[in-house]
Structures are given as structure tokens and as C-alpha cells.
C-alpha atoms as a PDB file:
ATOM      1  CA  UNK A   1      48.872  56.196  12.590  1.00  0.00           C
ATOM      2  CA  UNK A   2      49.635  52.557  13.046  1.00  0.00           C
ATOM      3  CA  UNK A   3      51.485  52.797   9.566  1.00  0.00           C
ATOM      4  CA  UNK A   4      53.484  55.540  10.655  1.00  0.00           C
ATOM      5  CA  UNK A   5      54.414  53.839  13.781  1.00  0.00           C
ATOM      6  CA  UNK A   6      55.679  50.503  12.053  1.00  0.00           C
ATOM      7  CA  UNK A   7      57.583  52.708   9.522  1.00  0.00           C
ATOM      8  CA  UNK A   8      59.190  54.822  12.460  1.00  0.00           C
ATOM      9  CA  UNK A   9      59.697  51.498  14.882  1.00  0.00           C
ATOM     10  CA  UNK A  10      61.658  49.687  11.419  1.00  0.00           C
ATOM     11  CA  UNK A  11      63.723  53.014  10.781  1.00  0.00           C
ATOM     12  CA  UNK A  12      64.465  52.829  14.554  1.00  0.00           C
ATOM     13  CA  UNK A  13      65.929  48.726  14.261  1.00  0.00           C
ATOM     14  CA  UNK A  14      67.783  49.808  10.867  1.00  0.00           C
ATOM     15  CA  UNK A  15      69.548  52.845  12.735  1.00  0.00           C
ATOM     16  CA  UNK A  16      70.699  51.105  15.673  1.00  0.00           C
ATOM     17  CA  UNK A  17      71.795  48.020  13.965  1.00  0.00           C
ATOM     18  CA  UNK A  18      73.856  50.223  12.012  1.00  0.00           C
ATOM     19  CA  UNK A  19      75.219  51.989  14.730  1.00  0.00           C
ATOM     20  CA  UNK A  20      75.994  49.411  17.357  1.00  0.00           C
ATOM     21  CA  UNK A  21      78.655  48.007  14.988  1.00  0.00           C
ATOM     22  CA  UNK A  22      82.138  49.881  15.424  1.00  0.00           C
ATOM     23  CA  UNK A  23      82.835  52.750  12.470  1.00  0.00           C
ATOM     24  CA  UNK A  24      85.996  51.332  10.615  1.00  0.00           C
ATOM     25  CA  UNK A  25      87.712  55.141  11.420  1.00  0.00           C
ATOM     26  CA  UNK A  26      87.461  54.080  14.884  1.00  0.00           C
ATOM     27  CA  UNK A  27      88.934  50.639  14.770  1.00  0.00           C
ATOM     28  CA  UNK A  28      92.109  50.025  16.513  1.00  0.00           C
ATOM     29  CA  UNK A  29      93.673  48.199  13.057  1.00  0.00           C
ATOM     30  CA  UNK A  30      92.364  51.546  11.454  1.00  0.00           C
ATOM     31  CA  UNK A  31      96.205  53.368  12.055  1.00  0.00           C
ATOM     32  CA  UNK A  32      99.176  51.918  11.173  1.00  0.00           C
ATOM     33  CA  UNK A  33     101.975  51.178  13.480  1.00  0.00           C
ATOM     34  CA  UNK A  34     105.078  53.417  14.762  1.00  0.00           C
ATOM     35  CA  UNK A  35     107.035  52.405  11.858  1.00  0.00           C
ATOM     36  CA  UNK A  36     107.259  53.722   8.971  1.00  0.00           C
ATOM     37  CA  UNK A  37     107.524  50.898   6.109  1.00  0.00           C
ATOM     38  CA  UNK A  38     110.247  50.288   3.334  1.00  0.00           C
ATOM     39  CA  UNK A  39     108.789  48.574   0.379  1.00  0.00           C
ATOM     40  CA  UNK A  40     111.533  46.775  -1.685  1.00  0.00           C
ATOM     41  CA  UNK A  41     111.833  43.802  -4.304  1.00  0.00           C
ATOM     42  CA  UNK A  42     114.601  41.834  -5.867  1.00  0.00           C
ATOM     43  CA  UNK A  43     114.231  40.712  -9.484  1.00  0.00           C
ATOM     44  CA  UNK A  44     116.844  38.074  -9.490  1.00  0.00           C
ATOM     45  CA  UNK A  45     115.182  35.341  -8.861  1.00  0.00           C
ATOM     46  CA  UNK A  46     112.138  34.222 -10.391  1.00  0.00           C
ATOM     47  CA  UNK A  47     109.346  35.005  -9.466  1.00  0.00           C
ATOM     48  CA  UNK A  48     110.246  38.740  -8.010  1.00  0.00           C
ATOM     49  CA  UNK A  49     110.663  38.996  -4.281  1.00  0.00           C
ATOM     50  CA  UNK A  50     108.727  41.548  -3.201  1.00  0.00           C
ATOM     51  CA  UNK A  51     109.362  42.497   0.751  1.00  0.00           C
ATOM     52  CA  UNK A  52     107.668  45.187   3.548  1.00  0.00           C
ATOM     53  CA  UNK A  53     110.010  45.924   6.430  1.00  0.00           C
ATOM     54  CA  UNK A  54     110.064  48.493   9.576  1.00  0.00           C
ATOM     55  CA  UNK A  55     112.446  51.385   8.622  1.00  0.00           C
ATOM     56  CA  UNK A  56     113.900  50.433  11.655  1.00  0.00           C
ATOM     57  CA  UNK A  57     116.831  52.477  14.118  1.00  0.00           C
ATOM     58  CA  UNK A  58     120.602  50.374  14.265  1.00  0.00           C
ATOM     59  CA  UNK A  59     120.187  46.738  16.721  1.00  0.00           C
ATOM     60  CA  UNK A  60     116.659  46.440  16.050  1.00  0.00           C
ATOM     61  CA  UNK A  61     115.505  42.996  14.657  1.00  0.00           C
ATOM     62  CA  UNK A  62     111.773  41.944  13.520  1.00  0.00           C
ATOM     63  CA  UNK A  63     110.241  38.360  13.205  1.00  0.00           C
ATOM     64  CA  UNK A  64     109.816  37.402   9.721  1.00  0.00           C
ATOM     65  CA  UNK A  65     106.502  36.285   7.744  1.00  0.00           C
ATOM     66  CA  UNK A  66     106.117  35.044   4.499  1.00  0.00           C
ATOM     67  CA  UNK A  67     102.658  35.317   2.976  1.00  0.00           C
ATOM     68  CA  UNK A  68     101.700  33.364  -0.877  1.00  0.00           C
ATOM     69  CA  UNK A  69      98.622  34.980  -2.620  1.00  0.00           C
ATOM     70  CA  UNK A  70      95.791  32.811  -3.568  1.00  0.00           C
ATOM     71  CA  UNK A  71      95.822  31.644  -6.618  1.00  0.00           C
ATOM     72  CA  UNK A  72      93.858  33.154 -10.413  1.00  0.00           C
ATOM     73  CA  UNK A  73      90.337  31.150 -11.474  1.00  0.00           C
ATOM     74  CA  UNK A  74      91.207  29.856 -14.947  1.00  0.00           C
ATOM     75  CA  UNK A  75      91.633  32.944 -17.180  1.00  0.00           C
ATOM     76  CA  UNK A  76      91.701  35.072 -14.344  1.00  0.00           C
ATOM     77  CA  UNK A  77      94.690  37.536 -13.318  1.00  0.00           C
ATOM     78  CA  UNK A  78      92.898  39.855 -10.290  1.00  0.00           C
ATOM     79  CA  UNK A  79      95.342  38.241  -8.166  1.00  0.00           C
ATOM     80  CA  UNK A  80      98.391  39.754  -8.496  1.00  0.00           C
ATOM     81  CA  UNK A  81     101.770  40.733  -6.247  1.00  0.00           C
ATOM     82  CA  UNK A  82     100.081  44.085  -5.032  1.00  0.00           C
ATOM     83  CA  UNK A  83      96.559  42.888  -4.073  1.00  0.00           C
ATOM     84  CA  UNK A  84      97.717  42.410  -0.562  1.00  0.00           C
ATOM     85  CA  UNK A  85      99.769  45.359  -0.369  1.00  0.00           C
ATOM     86  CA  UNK A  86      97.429  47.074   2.223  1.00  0.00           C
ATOM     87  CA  UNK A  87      97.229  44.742   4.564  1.00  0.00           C
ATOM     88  CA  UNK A  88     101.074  43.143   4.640  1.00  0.00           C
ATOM     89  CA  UNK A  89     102.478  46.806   4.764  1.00  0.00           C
ATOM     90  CA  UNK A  90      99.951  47.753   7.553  1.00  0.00           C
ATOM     91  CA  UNK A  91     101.469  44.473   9.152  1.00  0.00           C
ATOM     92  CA  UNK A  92     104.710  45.474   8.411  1.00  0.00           C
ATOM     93  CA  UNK A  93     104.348  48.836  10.108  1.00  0.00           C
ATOM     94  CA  UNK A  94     103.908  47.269  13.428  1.00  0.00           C
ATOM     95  CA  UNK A  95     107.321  45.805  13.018  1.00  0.00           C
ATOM     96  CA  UNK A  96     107.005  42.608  11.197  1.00  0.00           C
ATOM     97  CA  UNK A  97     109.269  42.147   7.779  1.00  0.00           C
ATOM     98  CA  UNK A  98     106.626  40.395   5.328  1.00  0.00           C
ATOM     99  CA  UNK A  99     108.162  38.239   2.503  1.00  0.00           C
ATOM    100  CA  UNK A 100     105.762  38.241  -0.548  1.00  0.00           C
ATOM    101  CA  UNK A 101     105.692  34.619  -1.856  1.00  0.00           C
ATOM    102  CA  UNK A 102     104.926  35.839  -5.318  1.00  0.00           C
ATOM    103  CA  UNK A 103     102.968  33.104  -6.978  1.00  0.00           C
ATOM    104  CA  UNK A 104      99.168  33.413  -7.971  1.00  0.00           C
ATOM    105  CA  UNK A 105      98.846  30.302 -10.102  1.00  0.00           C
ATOM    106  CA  UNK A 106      97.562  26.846  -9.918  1.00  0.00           C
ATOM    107  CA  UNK A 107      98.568  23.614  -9.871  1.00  0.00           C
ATOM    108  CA  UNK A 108     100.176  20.840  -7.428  1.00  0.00           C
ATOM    109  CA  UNK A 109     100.812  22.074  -4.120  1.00  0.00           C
ATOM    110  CA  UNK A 110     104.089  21.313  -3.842  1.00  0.00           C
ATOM    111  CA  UNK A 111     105.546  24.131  -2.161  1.00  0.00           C
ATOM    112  CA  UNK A 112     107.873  24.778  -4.672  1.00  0.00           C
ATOM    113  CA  UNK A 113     107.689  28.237  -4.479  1.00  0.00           C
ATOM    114  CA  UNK A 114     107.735  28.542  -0.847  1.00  0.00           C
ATOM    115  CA  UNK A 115     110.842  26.438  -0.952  1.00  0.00           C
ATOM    116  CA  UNK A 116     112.490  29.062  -3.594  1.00  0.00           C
ATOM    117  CA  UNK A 117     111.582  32.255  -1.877  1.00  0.00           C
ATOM    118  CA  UNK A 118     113.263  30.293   1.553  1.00  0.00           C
ATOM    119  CA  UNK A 119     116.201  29.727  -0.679  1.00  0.00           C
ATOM    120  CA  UNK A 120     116.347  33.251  -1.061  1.00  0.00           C
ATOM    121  CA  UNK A 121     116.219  34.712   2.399  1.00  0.00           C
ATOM    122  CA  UNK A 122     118.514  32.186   3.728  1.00  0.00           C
ATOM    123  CA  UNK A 123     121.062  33.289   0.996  1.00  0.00           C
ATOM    124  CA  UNK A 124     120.045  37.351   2.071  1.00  0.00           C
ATOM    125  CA  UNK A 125     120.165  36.289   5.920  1.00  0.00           C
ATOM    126  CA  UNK A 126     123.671  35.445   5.934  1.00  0.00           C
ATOM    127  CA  UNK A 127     124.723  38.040   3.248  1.00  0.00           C
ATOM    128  CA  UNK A 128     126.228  40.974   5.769  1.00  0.00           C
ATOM    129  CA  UNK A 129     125.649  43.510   3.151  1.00  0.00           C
ATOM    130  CA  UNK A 130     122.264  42.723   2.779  1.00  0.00           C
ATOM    131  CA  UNK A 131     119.596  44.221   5.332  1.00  0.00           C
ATOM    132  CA  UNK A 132     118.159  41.220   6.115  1.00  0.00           C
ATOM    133  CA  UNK A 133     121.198  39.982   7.926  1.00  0.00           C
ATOM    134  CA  UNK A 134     120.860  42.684  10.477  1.00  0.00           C
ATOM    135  CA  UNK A 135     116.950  43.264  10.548  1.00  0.00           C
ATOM    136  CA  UNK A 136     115.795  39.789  10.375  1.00  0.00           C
ATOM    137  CA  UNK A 137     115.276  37.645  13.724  1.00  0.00           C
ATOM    138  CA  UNK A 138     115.690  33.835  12.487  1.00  0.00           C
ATOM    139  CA  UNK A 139     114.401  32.386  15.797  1.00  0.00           C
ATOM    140  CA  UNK A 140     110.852  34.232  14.385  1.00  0.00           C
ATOM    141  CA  UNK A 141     109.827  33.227  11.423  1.00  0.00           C
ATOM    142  CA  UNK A 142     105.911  32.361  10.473  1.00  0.00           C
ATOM    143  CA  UNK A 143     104.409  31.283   7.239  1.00  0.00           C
ATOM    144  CA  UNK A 144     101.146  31.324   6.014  1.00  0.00           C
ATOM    145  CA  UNK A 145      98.721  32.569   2.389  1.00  0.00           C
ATOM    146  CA  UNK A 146      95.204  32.725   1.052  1.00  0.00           C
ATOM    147  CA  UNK A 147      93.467  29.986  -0.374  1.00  0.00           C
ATOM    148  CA  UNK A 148      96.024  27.874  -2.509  1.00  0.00           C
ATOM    149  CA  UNK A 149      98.434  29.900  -0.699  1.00  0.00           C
ATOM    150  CA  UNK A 150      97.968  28.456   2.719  1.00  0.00           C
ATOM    151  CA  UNK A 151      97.901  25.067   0.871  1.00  0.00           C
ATOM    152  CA  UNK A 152     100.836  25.935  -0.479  1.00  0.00           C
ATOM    153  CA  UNK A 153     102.573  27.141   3.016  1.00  0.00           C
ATOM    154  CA  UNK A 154     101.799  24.021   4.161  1.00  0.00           C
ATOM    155  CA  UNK A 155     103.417  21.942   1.700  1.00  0.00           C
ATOM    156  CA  UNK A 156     106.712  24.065   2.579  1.00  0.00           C
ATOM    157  CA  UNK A 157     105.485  23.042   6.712  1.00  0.00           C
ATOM    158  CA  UNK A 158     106.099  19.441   5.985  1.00  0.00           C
ATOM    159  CA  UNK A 159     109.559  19.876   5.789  1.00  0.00           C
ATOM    160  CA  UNK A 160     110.272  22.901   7.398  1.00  0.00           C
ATOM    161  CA  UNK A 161     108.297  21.937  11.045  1.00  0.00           C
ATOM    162  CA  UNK A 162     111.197  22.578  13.756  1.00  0.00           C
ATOM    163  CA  UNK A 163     112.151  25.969  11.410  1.00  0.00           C
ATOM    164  CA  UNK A 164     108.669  27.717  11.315  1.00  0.00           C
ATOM    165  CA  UNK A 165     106.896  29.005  15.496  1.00  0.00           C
ATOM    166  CA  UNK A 166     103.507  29.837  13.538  1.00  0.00           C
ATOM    167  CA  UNK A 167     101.184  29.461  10.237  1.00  0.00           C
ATOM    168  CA  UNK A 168      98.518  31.697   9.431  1.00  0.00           C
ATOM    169  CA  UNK A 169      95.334  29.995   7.162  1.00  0.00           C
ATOM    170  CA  UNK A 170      93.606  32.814   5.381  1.00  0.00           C
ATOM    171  CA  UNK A 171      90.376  31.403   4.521  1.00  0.00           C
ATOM    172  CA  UNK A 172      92.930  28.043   3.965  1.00  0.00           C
ATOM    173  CA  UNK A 173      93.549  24.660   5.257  1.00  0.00           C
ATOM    174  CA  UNK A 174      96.033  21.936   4.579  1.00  0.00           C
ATOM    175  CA  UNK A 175      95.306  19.899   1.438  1.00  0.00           C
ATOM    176  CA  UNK A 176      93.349  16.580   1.836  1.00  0.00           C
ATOM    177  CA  UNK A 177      94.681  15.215  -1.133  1.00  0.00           C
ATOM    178  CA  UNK A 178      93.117  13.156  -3.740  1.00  0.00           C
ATOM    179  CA  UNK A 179      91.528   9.852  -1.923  1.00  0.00           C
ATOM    180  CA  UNK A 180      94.465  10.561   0.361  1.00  0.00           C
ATOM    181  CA  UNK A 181      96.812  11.041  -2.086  1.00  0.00           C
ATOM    182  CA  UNK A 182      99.197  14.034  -1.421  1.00  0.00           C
ATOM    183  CA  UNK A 183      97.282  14.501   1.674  1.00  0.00           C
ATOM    184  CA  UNK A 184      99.384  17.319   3.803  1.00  0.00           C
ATOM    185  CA  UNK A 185     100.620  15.408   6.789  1.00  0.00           C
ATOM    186  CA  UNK A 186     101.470  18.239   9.702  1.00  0.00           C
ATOM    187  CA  UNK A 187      99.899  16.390  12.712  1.00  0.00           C
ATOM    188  CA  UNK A 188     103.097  16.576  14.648  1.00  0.00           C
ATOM    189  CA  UNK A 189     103.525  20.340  14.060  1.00  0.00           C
ATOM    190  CA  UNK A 190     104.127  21.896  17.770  1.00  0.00           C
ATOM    191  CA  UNK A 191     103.716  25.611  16.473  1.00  0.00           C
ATOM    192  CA  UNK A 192     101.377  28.287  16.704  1.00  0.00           C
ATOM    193  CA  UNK A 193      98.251  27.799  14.353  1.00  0.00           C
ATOM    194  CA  UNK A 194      95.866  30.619  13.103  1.00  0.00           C
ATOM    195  CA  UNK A 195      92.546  29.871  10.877  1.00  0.00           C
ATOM    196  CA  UNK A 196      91.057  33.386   9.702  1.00  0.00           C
ATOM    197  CA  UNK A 197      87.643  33.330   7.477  1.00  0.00           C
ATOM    198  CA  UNK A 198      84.836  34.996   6.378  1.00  0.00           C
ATOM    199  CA  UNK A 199      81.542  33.854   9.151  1.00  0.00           C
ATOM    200  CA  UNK A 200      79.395  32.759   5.637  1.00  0.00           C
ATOM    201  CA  UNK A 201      82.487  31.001   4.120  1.00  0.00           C
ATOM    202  CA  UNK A 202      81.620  27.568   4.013  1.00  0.00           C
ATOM    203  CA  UNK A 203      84.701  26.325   1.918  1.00  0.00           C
ATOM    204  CA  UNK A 204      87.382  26.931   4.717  1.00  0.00           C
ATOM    205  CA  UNK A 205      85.187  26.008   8.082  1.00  0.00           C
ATOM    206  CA  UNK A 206      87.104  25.555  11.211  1.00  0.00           C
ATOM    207  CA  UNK A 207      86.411  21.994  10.833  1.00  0.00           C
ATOM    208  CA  UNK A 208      88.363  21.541   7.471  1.00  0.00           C
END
């Protein structure tokens, strides 16, 4: 009996830890927004754009957010321009248009490709026969990426601090640099900051 009882009392503690936490079908995030989303990309400039945008009615504009992947392990390629396709369209469809800063590799970060991909919606923003002239609000633009990526937005953030209202660190932080060397220097950004990570990831604590 007392077996029974500690077998019944342990189902009892699995069963309602499982049930006080939220079904995912029942999440608010679970449904996209009212929009419905246009997926484009523009191969003339290297590496491929790849953008989400509201398919939105005539006078409607949308803040703007750029987003760089993290980057590959050595002789890895998982990463790739569509592994964050779920979440930046279901962004996108509560009227956000999401730049894809389409870089999953290594090395210095520089920003270089942040800078690029700028280049390019600048050049599209004041194009009239592009849609990004008409869709795109310039007064609300926010940057951010995973890992490397959020390094990476943040080497663009040096230079671009008066241009950008927000930043977005997934599981990110600015680089430290080597014994302070190439250190990201933001400290006078005024902006909106956002640090999202896992609650067991101890590589991108709130403190870093």
C-alpha cells in the first residue's frame, strides 16, 4: 500500500508540473498577426537580401528590423538564410518588415555586412519604384542577430547610434575584444536595448 501511494503521489507531481505550464496551442505568440506576409529577396548584391514584409493596404508604413544569423561552428553549415524563417515572418506578420542580414560565417566583427545590407535599403528607400520607399518608416528602424550576429549588429551600432531607436541581443552581447582590443564601445547609445536567452545559457548572462 505504501508503494502504491508513493507511486500515485509522484504520478500526481509529474501531472501537474506538466500541466501548470501553458500548452504552446494556447500561447498568445501561437497565431500570427493580421497580416498576411510577402517573402521576397534580391540577388544583386552579395550576399542575397532576403526580406519579410506586411502585405500591407496603400499609406501604410512599418518600422524596419534587420536581423544577422549566428554564425556556422567550423565545418558546420546548419545555419543558413531560412533557419529563422519562422520566427522573422511570424514577426513580420504583426507588421514589422524584417531585413535578413544574410551572413552565417565567422570572423572579425566588423560589421561589414551589416554596413552592406544598410547600403542596400538606403539605395531601395529612396528608389520610388521600389516598395520599400512607400512601406518602410525610416524614423523606425532596429537592429539586432544571434550569437555572432548580435556582435555583429553591434559593430554596425558604433557608427550608426543616432540612426538605430532599438537592438535586440539574441542570446548576444557586444564584443569585449581581445585584452580590450576591438572592444565594442556603445556606452553612449540612448536607444532601446533587449537581451533574450535561454535561463541555463551561461555564455550570454545578463551580466555580459
Amino acid at each position: 500500500m505504501t508503494r502504491f501511494l508513493l507511486i500515485s503521489a509522484f504520478q500526481l507531481l509529474i501531472l501537474s508540473s506538466v500541466f501548470a505550464q501553458i500548452a504552446p496551442t494556447d500561447s498568445p505568440y501561437y497565431q500570427d498577426g493580421s497580416y498576411q506576409v510577402i517573402a521576397d529577396s534580391d540577388a544583386s548584391i552579395n550576399p542575397t537580401v532576403f526580406t519579410f514584409r506586411p502585405d500591407a493596404q496603400a499609406g501604410e508604413t512599418f518600422p524596419v528590423f534587420f536581423f544577422q544569423l549566428g554564425a556556422n561552428g567550423i565545418g558546420s553549415s546548419v545555419i543558413n538564410e531560412n533557419t529563422y524563417d519562422l520566427y522573422l515572418e511570424h514577426l513580420a506578420s504583426f507588421g514589422y518588415i524584417v531585413i535578413v542580414v544574410n551572413s552565417a560565417t565567422g570572423g572579425f566583427p566588423n560589421g561589414a555586412v551589416y554596413e552592406d545590407i544598410y547600403d542596400w535599403y538606403l539605395d531601395k528607400l529612396s528608389d520610388s519604384n521600389h516598395w520599400m520607399s512607400s512601406l518602410a518608416n525610416p524614423a523606425s528602424v532596429a537592429i539586432g542577430g544571434h550569437s555572432l550576429g548580435g556582435v555583429q549588429a553591434t559593430a554596425f551600432l558604433e557608427n550608426h547610434q543616432t540612426e538605430i531607436g532599438g537592438i535586440v541581443y539574441f542570446a548576444s552581447y557586444p564584443s569585449q575584444g581581445f585584452l580590450g582590443i576591438g572592444a565594442h564601445n556603445v556606452s553612449g547609445y540612448s536607444g532601446t536595448v533587449l537581451s533574450i536567452a535561454g535561463t541555463e545559457d551561461e555564455d550570454s548572462t545578463p551580466a555580459e
